[in-house]
Protein backbone atom coordinates (compact mmCIF):
# COMPACT_ATOMS: atom_id res chain seq x y z
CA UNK A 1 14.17 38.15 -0.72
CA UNK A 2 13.37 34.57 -1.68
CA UNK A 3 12.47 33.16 -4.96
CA UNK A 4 10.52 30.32 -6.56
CA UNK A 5 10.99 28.65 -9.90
CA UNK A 6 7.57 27.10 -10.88
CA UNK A 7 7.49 23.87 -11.73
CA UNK A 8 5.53 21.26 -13.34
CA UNK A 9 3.82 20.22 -10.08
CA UNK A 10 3.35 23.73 -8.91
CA UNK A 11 1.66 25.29 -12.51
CA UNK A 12 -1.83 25.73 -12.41
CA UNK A 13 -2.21 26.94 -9.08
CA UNK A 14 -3.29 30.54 -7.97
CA UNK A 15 -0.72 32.59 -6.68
CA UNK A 16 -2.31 32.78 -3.43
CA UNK A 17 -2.69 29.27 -3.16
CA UNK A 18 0.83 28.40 -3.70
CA UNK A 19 1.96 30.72 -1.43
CA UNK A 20 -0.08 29.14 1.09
CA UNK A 21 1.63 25.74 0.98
CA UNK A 22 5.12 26.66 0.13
CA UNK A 23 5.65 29.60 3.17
CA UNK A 24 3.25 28.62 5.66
CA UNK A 25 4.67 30.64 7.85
CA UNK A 26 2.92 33.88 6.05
CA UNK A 27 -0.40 34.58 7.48
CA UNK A 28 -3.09 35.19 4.89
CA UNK A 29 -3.55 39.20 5.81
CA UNK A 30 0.20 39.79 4.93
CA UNK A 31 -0.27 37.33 1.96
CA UNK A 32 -2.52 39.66 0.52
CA UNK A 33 -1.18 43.25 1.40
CA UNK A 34 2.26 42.25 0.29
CA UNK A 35 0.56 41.51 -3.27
CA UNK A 36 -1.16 44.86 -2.87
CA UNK A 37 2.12 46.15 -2.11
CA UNK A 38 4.27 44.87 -4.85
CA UNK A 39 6.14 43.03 -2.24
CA UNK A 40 5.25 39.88 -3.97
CA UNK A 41 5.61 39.91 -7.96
CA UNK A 42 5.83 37.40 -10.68
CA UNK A 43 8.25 37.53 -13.43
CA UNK A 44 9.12 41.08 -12.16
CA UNK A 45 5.83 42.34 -12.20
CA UNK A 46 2.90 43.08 -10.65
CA UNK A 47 0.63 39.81 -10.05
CA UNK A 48 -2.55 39.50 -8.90
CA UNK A 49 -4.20 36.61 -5.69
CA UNK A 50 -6.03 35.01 -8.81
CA UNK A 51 -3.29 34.93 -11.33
CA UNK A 52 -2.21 31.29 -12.29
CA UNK A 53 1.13 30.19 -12.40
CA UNK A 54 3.08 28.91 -15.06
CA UNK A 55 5.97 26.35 -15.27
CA UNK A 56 8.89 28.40 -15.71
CA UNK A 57 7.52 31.23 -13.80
CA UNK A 58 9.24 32.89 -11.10
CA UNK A 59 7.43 34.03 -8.18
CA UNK A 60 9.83 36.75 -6.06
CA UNK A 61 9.03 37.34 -2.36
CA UNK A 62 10.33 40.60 -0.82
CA UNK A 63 9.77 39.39 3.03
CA UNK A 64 11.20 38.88 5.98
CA UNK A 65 12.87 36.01 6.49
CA UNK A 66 11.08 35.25 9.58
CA UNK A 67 8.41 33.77 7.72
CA UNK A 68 10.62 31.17 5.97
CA UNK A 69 12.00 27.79 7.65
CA UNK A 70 15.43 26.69 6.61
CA UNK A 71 15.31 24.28 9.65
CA UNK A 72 15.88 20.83 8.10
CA UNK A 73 12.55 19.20 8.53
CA UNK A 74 12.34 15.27 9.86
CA UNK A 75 9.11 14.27 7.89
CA UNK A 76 6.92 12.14 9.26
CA UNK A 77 6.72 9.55 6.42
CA UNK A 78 10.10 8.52 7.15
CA UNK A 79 8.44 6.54 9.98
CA UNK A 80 6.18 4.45 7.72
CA UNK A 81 7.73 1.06 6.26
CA UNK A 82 7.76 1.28 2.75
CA UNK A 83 5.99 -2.30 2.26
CA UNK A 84 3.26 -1.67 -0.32
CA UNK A 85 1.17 -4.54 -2.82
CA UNK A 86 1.34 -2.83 -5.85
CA UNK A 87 -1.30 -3.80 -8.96
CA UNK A 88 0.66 -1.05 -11.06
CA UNK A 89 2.74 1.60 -11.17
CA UNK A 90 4.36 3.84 -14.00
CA UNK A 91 5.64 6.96 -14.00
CA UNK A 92 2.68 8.94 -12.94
CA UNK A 93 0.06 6.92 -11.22
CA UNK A 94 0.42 3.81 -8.71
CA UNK A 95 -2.23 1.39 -7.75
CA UNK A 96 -1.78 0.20 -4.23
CA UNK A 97 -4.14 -2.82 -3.00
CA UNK A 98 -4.58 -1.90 0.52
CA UNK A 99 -4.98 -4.34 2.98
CA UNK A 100 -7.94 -3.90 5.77
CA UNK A 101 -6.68 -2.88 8.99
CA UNK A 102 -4.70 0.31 7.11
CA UNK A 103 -5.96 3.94 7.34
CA UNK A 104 -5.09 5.31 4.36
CA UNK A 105 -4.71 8.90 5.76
CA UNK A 106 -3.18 10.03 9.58
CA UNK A 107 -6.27 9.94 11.72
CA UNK A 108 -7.73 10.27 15.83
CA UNK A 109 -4.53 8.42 16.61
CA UNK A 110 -1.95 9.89 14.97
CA UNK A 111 -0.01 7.05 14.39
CA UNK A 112 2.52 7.37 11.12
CA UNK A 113 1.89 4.30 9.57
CA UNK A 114 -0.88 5.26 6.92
CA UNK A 115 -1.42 3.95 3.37
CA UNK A 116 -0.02 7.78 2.12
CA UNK A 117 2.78 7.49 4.03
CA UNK A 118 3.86 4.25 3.24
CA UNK A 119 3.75 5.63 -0.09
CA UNK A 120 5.79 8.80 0.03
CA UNK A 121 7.98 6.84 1.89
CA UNK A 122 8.43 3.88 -1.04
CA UNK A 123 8.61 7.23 -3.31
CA UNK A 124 11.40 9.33 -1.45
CA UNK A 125 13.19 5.76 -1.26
CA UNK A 126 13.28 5.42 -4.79
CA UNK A 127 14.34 8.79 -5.67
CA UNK A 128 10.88 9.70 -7.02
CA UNK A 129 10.32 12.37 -4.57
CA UNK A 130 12.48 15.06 -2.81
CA UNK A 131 10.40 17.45 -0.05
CA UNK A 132 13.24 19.46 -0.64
CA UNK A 133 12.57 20.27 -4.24
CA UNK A 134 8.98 20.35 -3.91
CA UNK A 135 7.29 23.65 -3.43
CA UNK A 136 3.68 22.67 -3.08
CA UNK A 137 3.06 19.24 -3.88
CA UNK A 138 3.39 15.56 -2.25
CA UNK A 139 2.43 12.45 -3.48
CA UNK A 140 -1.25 11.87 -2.98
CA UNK A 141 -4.14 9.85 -3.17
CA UNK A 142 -7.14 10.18 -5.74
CA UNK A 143 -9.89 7.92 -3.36
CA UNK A 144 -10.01 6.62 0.11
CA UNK A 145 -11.14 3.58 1.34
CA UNK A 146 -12.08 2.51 4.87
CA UNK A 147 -9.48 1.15 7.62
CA UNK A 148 -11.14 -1.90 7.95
CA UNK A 149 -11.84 -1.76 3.57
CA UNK A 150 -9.65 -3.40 1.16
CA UNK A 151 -9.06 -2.86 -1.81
CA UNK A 152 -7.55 -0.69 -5.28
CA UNK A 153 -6.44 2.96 -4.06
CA UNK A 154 -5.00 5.10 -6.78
CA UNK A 155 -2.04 7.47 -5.90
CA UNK A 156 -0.36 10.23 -8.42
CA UNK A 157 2.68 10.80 -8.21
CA UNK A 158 2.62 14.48 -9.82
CA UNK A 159 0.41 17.25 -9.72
CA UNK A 160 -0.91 17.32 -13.09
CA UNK A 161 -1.66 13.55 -12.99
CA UNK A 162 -3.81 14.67 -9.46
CA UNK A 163 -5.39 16.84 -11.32
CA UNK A 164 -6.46 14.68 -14.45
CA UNK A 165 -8.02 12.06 -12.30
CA UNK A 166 -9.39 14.20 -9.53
CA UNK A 167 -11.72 15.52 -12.57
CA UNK A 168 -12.06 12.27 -14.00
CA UNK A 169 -12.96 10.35 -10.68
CA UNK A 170 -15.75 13.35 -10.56
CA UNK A 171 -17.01 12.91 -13.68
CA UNK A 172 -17.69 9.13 -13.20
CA UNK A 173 -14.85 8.32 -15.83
CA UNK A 174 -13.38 5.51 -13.49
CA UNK A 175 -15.02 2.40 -12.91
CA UNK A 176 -15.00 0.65 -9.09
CA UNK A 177 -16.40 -2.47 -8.63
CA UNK A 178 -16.67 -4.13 -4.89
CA UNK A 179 -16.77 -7.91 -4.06
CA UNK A 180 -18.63 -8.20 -0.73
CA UNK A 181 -20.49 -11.09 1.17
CA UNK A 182 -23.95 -10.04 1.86
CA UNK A 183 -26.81 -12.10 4.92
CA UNK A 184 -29.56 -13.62 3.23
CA UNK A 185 -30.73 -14.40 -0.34
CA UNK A 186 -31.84 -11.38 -2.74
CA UNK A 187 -34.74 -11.78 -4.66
CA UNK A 188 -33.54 -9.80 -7.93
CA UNK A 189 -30.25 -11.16 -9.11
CA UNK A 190 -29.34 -7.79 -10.65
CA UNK A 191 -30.47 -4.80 -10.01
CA UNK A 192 -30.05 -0.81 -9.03
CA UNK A 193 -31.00 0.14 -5.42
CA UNK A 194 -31.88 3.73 -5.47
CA UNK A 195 -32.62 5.78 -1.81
CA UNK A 196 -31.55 8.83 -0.08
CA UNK A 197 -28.60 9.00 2.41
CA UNK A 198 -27.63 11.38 5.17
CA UNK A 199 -24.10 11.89 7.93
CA UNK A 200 -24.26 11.88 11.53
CA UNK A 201 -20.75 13.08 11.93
CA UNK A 202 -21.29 12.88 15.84
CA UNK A 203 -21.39 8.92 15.24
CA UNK A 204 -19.03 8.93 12.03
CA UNK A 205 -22.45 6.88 11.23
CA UNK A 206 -24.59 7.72 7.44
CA UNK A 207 -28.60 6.95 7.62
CA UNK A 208 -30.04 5.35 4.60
CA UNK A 209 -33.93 6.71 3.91
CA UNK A 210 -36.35 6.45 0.95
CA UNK A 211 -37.73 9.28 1.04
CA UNK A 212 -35.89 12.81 -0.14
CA UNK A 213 -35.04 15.49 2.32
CA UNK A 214 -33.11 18.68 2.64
CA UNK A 215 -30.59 17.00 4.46
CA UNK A 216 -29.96 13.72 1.97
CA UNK A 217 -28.18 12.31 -1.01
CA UNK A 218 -29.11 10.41 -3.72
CA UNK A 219 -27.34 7.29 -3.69
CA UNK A 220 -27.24 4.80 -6.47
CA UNK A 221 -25.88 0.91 -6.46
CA UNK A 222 -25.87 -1.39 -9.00
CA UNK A 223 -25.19 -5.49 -8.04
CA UNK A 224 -24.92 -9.06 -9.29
CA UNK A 225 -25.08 -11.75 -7.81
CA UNK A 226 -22.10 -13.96 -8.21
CA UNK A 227 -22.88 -16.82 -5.61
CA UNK A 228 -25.35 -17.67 -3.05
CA UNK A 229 -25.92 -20.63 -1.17
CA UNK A 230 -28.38 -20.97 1.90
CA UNK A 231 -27.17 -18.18 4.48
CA UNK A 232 -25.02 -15.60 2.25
CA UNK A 233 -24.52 -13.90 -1.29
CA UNK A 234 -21.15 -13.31 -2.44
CA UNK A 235 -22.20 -9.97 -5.35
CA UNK A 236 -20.08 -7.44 -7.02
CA UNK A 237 -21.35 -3.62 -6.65
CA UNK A 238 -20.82 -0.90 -8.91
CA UNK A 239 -21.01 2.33 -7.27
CA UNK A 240 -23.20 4.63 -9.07
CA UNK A 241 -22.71 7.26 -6.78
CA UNK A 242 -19.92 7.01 -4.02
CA UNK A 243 -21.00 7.80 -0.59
CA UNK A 244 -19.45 7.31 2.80
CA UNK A 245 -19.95 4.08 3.74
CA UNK A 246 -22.99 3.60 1.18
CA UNK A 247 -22.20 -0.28 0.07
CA UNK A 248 -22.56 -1.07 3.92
CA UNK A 249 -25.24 0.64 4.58
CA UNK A 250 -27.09 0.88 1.86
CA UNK A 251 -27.08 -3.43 1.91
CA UNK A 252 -28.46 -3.09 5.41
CA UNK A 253 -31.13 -0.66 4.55
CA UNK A 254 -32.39 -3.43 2.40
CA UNK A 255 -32.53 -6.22 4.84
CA UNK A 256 -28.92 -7.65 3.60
CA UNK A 257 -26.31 -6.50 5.70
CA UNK A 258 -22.37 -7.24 4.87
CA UNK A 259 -20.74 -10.09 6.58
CA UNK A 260 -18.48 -9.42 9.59
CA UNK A 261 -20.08 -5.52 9.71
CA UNK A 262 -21.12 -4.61 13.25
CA UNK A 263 -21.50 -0.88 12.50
CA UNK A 264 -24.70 -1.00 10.03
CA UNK A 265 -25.24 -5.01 10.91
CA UNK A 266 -25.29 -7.42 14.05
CA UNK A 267 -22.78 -9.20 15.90
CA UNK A 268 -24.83 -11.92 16.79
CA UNK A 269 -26.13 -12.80 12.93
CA UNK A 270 -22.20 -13.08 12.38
CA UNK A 271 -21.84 -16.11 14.92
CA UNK A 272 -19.95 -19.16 13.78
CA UNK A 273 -17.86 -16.95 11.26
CA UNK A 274 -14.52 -16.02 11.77
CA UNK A 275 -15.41 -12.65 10.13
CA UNK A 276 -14.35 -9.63 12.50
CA UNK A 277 -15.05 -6.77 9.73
CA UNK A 278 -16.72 -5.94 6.71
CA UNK A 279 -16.28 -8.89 3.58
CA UNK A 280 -15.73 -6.17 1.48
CA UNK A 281 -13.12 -5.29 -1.28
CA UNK A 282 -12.42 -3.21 -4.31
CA UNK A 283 -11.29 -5.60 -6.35
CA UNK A 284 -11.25 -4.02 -9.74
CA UNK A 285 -10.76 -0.94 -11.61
CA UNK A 286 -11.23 0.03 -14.89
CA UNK A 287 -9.93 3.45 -16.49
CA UNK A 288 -13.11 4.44 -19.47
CA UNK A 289 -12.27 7.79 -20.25
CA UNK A 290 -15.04 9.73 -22.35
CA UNK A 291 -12.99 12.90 -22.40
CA UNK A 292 -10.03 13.95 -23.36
CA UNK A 293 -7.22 12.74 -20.54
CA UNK A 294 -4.37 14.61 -21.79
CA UNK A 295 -1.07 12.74 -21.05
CA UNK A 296 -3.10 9.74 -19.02
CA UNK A 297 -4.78 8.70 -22.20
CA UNK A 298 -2.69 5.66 -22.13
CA UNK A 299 -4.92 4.56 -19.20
CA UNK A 300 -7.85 4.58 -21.59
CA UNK A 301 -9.56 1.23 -21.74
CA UNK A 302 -6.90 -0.73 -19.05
CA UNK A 303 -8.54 -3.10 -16.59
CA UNK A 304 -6.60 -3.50 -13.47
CA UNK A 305 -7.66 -6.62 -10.89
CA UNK A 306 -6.84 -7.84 -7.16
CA UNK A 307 -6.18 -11.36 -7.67
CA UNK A 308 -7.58 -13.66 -5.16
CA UNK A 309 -9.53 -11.58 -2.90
CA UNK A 310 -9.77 -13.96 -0.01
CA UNK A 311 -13.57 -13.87 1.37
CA UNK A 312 -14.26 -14.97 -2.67
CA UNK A 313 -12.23 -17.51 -1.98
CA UNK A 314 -13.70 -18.99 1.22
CA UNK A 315 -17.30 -18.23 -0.76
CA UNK A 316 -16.38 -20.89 -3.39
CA UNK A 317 -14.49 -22.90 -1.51
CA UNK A 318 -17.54 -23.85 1.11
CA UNK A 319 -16.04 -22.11 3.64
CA UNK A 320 -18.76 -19.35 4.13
CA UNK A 321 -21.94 -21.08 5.30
């Protein structure tokens, strides 16, 4: 028999759910018929799959013990550095500015050195997180950017805080506004761009449209023009609707692709730059709660800021022509 004492980072969750991520091992059938079965109870009793957990709570496992690891587990964000820029941090949230060139989760390659590593890492090393004590939760992030993307990425470093901004993120309660270098001169100066976007998975591509199909998404994005001189616009965007890769491609729908972006742009109309990637960066977020946020309401109204984002620079410095 093993037990579980549910903690703060674990409450919330279904039973079934929990199970899942702390004994892996368990395959779902036996998951279920041991419920059935009173071979799995909480706080003595009976408990149903859908029954949500308390902190406090303890969740008893009458099993074998085949289904439980006590191997001592090498974990794989031990082989991240722990080098991070950090905009803020407190005791529940941090705000990383990732650099481009950084995946922010493992991907095709598997290499170890991602942006969520790097953080659990930074987290274990300061004694902010123990696997070992953890039933069901690990450090994660609230929004992802692109490898080749810089910019503000949000991390919690509990499960409630997840929770409060996964719902707030949803409900369009953060603001995220982009600094990117755009070809060519826009007519409007300010303006919303409204059209319909779809995913070709097969190309890890998205298709920008204006007309509305079965198969596409509203998208939404709001500029201003901050700069401009004969060639390129330096604007900031505020995503009204966050898409895969809508920024980039929604900018090239419209005749305006990014600077240094060969995916949705063209190589040859970045000649004479030294731009390899997309000028683009999330530069600044701003927490502008309408709802209750429970213990983050100290976030309410803050305004956090990359300083110096270095494509800006270059703009006003001449540099960009």
């Amino acid at each position: 028999m093993r037990s579980f004492s549910i903690n703060s980072n674990d409450a919330g969750q279904r039973v079934d759910k929990f199970i899942t991520k702390a004994v892996p091992r368990l395959p779902q059938t036996l998951l279920y018929k041991y419920i059935r079965l009173k071979r799995i109870k909480l706080n003595h009793k009976r408990c149903e799959i859908s029954t949500r957990l308390n902190e406090g709570d303890l969740l008893e496992m009458y099993i074998n013990d085949e289904f439980f690891s006590d191997v001592a587990l090498e974990y794989e964000f031990k082989l991240a550095p722990t080098t991070l820029d950090i905009v803020y941090e407190d005791e529940n949230i941090l705000l990383i500015d990732k650099k481009p060139g950084l995946v922010v989760h493992e991907d095709e390659s598997g290499q170890p050195d991602t942006l969520i590593n790097r953080i659990q890492h930074y987290l274990f090393a300061k004694g902010e997180f123990s696997p070992e004590e953890e039933h069901s939760f690990s450090p994660a992030l609230c929004n992802r950017i692109d490898r080749n993307t810089g910019g503000i990425v949000i991390a919690a470093k509990n499960a409630p805080t997840l929770r409060v901004l996964n719902q707030k993120i949803k409900d369009r309660e953060l603001t995220k506004l982009y600094l990117a270098v755009i070809h060519g001169i826009l007519e409007k100066k300010a303006a919303t761009l409204e059209a319909y976007l779809s995913k070709d998975s097969n190309e890890n591509k998205v298709r920008v449209t204006k007309y509305k199909t079965p198969e596409t998404r509203t998208i939404l994005t709001k500029y201003q023009v901050l700069a401009e001189n004969s060639r390129f616009s330096l604007v900031e965007v505020d995503l009204l609707t966050g898409r895969t890769h809508q920024i980039r491609a929604h900018f090239a729908f419209i005749g305006h692709p990014l600077l240094g972006d060969t995916k949705y742009g063209f190589a040859r109309d970045n000649k004479g730059t030294t731009y390899k990637y997309q000028a683009l960066y999330s530069h600044k977020l701003i927490f502008n709660f309408i709802t209750d946020a429970g213990h983050l309401e100290y976030l309410n109204g803050k305004k956090f800021a990359v300083p110096g984002v270095w494509f800006a620079e270059d703009f006003e410095n001449g540099k960009i022509v």
